[in-house]
C-alpha atoms as a PDB file:
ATOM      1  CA  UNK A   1     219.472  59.397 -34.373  1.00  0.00           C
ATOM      2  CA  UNK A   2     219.028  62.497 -36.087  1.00  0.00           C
ATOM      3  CA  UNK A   3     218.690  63.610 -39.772  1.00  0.00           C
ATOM      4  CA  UNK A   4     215.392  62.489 -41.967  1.00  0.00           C
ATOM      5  CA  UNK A   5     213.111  65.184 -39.673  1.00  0.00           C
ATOM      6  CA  UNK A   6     213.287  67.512 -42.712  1.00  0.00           C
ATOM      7  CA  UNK A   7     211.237  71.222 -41.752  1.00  0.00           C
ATOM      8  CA  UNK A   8     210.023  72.609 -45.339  1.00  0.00           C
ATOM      9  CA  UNK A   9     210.095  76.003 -45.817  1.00  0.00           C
ATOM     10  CA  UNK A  10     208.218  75.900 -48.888  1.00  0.00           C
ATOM     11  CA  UNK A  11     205.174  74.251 -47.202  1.00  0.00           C
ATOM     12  CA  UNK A  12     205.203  75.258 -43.005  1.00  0.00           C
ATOM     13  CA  UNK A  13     201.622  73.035 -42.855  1.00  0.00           C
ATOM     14  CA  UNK A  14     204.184  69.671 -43.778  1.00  0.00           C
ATOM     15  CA  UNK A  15     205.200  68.612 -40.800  1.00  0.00           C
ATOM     16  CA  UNK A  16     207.633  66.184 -39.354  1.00  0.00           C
ATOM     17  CA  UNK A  17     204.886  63.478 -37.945  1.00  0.00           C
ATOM     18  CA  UNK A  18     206.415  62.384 -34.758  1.00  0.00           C
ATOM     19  CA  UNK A  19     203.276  60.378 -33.646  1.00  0.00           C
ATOM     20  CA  UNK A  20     203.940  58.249 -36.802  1.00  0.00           C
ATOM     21  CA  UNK A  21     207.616  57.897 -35.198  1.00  0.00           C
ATOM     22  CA  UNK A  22     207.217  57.187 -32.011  1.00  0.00           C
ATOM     23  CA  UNK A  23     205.151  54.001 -32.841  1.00  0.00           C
ATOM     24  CA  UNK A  24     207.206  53.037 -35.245  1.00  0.00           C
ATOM     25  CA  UNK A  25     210.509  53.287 -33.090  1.00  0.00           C
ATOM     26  CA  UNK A  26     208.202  51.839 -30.106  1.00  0.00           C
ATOM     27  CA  UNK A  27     207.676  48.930 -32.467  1.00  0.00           C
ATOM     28  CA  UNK A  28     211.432  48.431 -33.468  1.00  0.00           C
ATOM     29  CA  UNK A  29     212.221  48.495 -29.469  1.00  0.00           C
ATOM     30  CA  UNK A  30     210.010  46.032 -28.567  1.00  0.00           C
ATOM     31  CA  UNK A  31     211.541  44.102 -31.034  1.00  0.00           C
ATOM     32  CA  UNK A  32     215.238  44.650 -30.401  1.00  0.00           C
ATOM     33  CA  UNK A  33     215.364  45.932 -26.933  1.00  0.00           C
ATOM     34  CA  UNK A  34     218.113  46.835 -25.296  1.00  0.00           C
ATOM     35  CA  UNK A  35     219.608  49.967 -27.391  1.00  0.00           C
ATOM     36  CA  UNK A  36     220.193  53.044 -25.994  1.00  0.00           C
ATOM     37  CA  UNK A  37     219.155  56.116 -28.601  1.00  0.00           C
ATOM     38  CA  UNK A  38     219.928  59.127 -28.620  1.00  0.00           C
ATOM     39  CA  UNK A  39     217.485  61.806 -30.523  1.00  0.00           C
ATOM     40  CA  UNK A  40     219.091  64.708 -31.954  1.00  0.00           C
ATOM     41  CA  UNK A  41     215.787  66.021 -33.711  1.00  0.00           C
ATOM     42  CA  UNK A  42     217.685  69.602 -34.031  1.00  0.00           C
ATOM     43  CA  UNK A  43     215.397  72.334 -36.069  1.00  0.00           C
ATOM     44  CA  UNK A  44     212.608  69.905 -36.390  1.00  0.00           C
ATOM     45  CA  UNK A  45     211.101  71.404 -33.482  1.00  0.00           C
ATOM     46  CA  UNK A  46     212.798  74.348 -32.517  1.00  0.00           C
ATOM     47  CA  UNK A  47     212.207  75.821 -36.139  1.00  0.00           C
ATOM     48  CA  UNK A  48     208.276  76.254 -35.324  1.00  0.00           C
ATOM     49  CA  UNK A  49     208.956  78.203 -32.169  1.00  0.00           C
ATOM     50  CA  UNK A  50     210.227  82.150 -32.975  1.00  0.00           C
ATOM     51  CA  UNK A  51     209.368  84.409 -35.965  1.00  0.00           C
ATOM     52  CA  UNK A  52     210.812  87.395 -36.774  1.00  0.00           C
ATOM     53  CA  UNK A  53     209.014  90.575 -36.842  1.00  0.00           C
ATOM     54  CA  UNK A  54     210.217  93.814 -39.125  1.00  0.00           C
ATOM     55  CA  UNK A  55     209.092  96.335 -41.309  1.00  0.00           C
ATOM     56  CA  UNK A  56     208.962  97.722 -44.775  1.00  0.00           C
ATOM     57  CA  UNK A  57     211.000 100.761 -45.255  1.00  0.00           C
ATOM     58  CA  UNK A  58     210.457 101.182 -48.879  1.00  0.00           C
ATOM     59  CA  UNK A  59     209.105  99.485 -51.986  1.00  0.00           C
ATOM     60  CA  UNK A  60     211.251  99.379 -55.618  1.00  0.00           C
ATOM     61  CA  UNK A  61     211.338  98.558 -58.789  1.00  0.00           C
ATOM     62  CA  UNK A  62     213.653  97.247 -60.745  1.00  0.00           C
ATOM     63  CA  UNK A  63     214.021  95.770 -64.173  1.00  0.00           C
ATOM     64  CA  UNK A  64     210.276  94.777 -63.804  1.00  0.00           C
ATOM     65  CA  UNK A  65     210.302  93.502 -60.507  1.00  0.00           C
ATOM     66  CA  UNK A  66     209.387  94.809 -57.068  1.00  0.00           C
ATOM     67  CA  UNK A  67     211.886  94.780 -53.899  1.00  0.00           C
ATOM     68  CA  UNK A  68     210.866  95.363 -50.261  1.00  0.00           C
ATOM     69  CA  UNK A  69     213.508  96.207 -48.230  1.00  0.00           C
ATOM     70  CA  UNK A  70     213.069  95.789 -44.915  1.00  0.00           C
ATOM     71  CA  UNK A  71     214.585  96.919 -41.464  1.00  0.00           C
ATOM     72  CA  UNK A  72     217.085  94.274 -40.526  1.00  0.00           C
ATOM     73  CA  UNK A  73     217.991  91.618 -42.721  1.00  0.00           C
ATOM     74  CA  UNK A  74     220.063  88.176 -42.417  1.00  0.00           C
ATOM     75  CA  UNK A  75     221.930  89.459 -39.584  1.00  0.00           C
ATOM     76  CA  UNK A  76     219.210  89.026 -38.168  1.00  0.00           C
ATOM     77  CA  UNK A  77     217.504  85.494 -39.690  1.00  0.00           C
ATOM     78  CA  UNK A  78     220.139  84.135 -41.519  1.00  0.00           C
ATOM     79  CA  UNK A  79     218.602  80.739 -42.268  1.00  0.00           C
ATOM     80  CA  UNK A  80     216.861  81.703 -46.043  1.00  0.00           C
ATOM     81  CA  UNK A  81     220.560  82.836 -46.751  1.00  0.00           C
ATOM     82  CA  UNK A  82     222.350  79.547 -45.827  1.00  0.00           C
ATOM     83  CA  UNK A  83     219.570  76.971 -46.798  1.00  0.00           C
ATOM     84  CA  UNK A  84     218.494  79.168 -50.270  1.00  0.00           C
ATOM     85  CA  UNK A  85     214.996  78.959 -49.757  1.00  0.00           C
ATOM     86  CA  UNK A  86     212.506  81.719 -49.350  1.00  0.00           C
ATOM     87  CA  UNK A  87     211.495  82.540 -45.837  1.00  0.00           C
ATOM     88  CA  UNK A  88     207.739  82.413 -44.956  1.00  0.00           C
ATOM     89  CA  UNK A  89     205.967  85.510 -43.925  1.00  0.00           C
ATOM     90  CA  UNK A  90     202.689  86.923 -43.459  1.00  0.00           C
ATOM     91  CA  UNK A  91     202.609  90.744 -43.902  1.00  0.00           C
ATOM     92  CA  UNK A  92     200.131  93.186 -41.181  1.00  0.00           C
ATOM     93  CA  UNK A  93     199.215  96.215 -42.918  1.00  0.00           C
ATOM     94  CA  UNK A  94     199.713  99.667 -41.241  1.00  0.00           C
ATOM     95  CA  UNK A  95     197.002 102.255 -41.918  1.00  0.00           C
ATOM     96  CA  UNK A  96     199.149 104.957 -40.768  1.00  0.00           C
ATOM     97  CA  UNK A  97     201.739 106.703 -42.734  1.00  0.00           C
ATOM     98  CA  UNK A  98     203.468 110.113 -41.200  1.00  0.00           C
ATOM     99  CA  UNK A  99     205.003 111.135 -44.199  1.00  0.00           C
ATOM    100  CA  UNK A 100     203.794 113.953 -46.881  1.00  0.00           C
ATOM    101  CA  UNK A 101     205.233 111.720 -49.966  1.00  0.00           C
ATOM    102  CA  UNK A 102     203.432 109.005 -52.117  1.00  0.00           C
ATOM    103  CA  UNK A 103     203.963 105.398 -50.151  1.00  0.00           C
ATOM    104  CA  UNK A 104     205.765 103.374 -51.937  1.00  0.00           C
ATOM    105  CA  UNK A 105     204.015  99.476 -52.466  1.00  0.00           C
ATOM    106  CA  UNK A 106     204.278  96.419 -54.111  1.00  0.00           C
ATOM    107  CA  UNK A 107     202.604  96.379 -57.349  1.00  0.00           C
ATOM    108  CA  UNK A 108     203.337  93.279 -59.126  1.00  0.00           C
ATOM    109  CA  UNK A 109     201.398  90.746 -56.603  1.00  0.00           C
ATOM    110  CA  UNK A 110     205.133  89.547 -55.800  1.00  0.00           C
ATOM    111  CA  UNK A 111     208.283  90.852 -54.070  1.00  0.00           C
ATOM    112  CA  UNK A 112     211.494  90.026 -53.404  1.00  0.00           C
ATOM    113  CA  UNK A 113     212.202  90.800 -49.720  1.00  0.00           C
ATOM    114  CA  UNK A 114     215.695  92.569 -49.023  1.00  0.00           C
ATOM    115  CA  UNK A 115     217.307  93.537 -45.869  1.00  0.00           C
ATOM    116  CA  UNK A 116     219.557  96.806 -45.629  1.00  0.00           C
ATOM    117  CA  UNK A 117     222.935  95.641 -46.013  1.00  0.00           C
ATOM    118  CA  UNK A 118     225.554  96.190 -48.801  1.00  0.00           C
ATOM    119  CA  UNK A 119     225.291  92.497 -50.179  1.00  0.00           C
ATOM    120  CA  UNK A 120     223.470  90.736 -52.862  1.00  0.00           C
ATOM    121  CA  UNK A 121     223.425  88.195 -50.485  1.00  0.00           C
ATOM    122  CA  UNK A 122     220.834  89.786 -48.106  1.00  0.00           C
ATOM    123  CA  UNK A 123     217.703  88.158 -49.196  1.00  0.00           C
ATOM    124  CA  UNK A 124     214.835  86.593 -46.973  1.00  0.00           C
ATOM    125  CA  UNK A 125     212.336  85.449 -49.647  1.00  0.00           C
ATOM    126  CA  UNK A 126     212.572  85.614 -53.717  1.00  0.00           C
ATOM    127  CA  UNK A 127     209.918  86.687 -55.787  1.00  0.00           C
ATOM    128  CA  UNK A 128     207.322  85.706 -53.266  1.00  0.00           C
ATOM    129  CA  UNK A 129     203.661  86.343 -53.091  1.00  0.00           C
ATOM    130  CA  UNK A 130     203.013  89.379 -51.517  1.00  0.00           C
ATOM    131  CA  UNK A 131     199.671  91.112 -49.900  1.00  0.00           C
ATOM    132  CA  UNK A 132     198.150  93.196 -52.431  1.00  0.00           C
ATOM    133  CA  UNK A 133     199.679  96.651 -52.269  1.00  0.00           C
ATOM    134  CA  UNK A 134     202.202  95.421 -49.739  1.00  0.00           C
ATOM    135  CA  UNK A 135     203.737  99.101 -48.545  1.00  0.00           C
ATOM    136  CA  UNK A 136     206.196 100.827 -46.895  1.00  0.00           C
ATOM    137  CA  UNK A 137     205.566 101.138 -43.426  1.00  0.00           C
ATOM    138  CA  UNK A 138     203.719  97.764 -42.874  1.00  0.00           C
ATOM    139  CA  UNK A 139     204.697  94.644 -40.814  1.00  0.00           C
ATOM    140  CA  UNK A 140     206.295  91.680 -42.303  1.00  0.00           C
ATOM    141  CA  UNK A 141     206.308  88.833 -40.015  1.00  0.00           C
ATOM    142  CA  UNK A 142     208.466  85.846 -40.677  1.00  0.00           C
ATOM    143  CA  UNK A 143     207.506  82.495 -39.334  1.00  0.00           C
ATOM    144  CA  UNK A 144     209.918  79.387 -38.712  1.00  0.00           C
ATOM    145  CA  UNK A 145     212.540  81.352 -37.535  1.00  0.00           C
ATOM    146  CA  UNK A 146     213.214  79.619 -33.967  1.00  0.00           C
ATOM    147  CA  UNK A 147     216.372  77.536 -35.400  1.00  0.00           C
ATOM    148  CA  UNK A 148     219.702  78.549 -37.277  1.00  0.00           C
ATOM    149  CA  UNK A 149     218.138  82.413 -37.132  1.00  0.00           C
ATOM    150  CA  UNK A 150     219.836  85.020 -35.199  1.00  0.00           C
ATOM    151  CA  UNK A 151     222.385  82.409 -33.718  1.00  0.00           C
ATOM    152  CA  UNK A 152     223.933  82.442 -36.897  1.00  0.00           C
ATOM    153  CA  UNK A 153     223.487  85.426 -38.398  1.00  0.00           C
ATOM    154  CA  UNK A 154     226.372  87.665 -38.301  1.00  0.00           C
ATOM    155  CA  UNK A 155     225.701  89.936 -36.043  1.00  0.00           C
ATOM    156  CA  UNK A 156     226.986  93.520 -35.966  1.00  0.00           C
ATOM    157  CA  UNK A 157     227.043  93.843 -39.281  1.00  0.00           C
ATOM    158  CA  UNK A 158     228.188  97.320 -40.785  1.00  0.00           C
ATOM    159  CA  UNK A 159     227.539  98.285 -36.989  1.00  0.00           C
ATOM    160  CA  UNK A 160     223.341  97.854 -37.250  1.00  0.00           C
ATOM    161  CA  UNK A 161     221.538  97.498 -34.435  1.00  0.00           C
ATOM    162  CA  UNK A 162     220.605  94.006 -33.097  1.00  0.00           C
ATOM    163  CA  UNK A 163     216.949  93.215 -32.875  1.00  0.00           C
ATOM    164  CA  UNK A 164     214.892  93.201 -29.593  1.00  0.00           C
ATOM    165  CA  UNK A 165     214.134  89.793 -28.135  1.00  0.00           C
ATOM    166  CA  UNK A 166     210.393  88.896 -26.885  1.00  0.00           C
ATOM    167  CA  UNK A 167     209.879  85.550 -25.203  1.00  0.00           C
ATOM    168  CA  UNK A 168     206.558  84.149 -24.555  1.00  0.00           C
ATOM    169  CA  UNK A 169     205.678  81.984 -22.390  1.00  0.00           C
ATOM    170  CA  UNK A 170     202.608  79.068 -22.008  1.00  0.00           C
ATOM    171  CA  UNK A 171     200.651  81.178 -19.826  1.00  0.00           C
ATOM    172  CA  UNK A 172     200.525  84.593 -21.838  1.00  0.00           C
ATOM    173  CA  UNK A 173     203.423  86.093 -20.000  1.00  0.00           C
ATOM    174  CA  UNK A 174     206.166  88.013 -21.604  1.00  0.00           C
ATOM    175  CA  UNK A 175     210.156  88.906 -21.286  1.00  0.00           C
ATOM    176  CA  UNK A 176     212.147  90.821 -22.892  1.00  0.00           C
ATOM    177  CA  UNK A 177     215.685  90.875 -23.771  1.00  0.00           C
END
């Protein structure tokens, strides 16, 4: 079985509800039993498990709209690329700012969220609410991104670097890769 345990990107709070299944397959066994089955629940829960973490390098404007392009990109998560959504993300603003320039920010209460690479193609959310006065230099922190991320991005793209890996486990401890 496999299929029908749809993850939204558009709403991460709607859920898959696997209580719901379980009594309703426990129901249909007790009925038919016998049948071996097979669960291949795939993203469904593995989707809820990683995020990716990155930052702003600059802020844009073009043609009325603001761009934040960020270090990394969908060689990194490709999922928003190959489903065509918009990825979730939560953005942590960084106080600091080394440089003796104006910081560049968001302006238009939305942004379209770019990576680096030479391709139209390298989009992780459209026109998406963004923090007020998102800027370069803060965090952008994608959520969902524990299935068809990184392991199918393609990686090495135009020679960038590959992100860092950091795996947490139940108890609070930490590994890196």
């Amino acid at each position: 079985m496999g299929g029908g345990m749809a993850v939204d990107y558009g709403d991460p709070a709607a859920r898959f509800d696997w209580t719901a299944f379980g009594e309703g397959l426990g129901r249909l066994l007790d009925r038919h039993p016998g049948p071996t089955l097979r669960i291949e629940p795939g993203r469904a829960l593995t989707a809820y498990c990683g995020w990716y973490a990155t930052e702003v390098l600059d802020v844009k404007r073009s043609h009325g709209e603001d761009f934040a392009v960020v270090r990394g990109g969908t060689h990194h998560l490709r999922t928003p690329a190959t489903r065509g959504h918009s990825q979730p993300f939560a953005t942590l603003p960084v106080a600091a700012w080394p440089h003796p320039w104006t910081r560049p920010a968001v302006t238009g209460g939305r942004a379209t969220l770019t990576g680096q690479l030479c391709t139209p193609k390298d989009v992780l959310a459209h026109a998406a609410p963004a923090a007020a006065g998102l800027r370069a230099g803060d965090r952008v922190l994608f959520g969902m991104a524990g299935a068809y991320a990184f392991n199918i991005s393609h990686h090495d793209f135009l020679m960038h670097p590959r992100p860092g890996f950091h795996y947490l486990d139940g108890n609070g401890g930490t590994a890196d890769d």
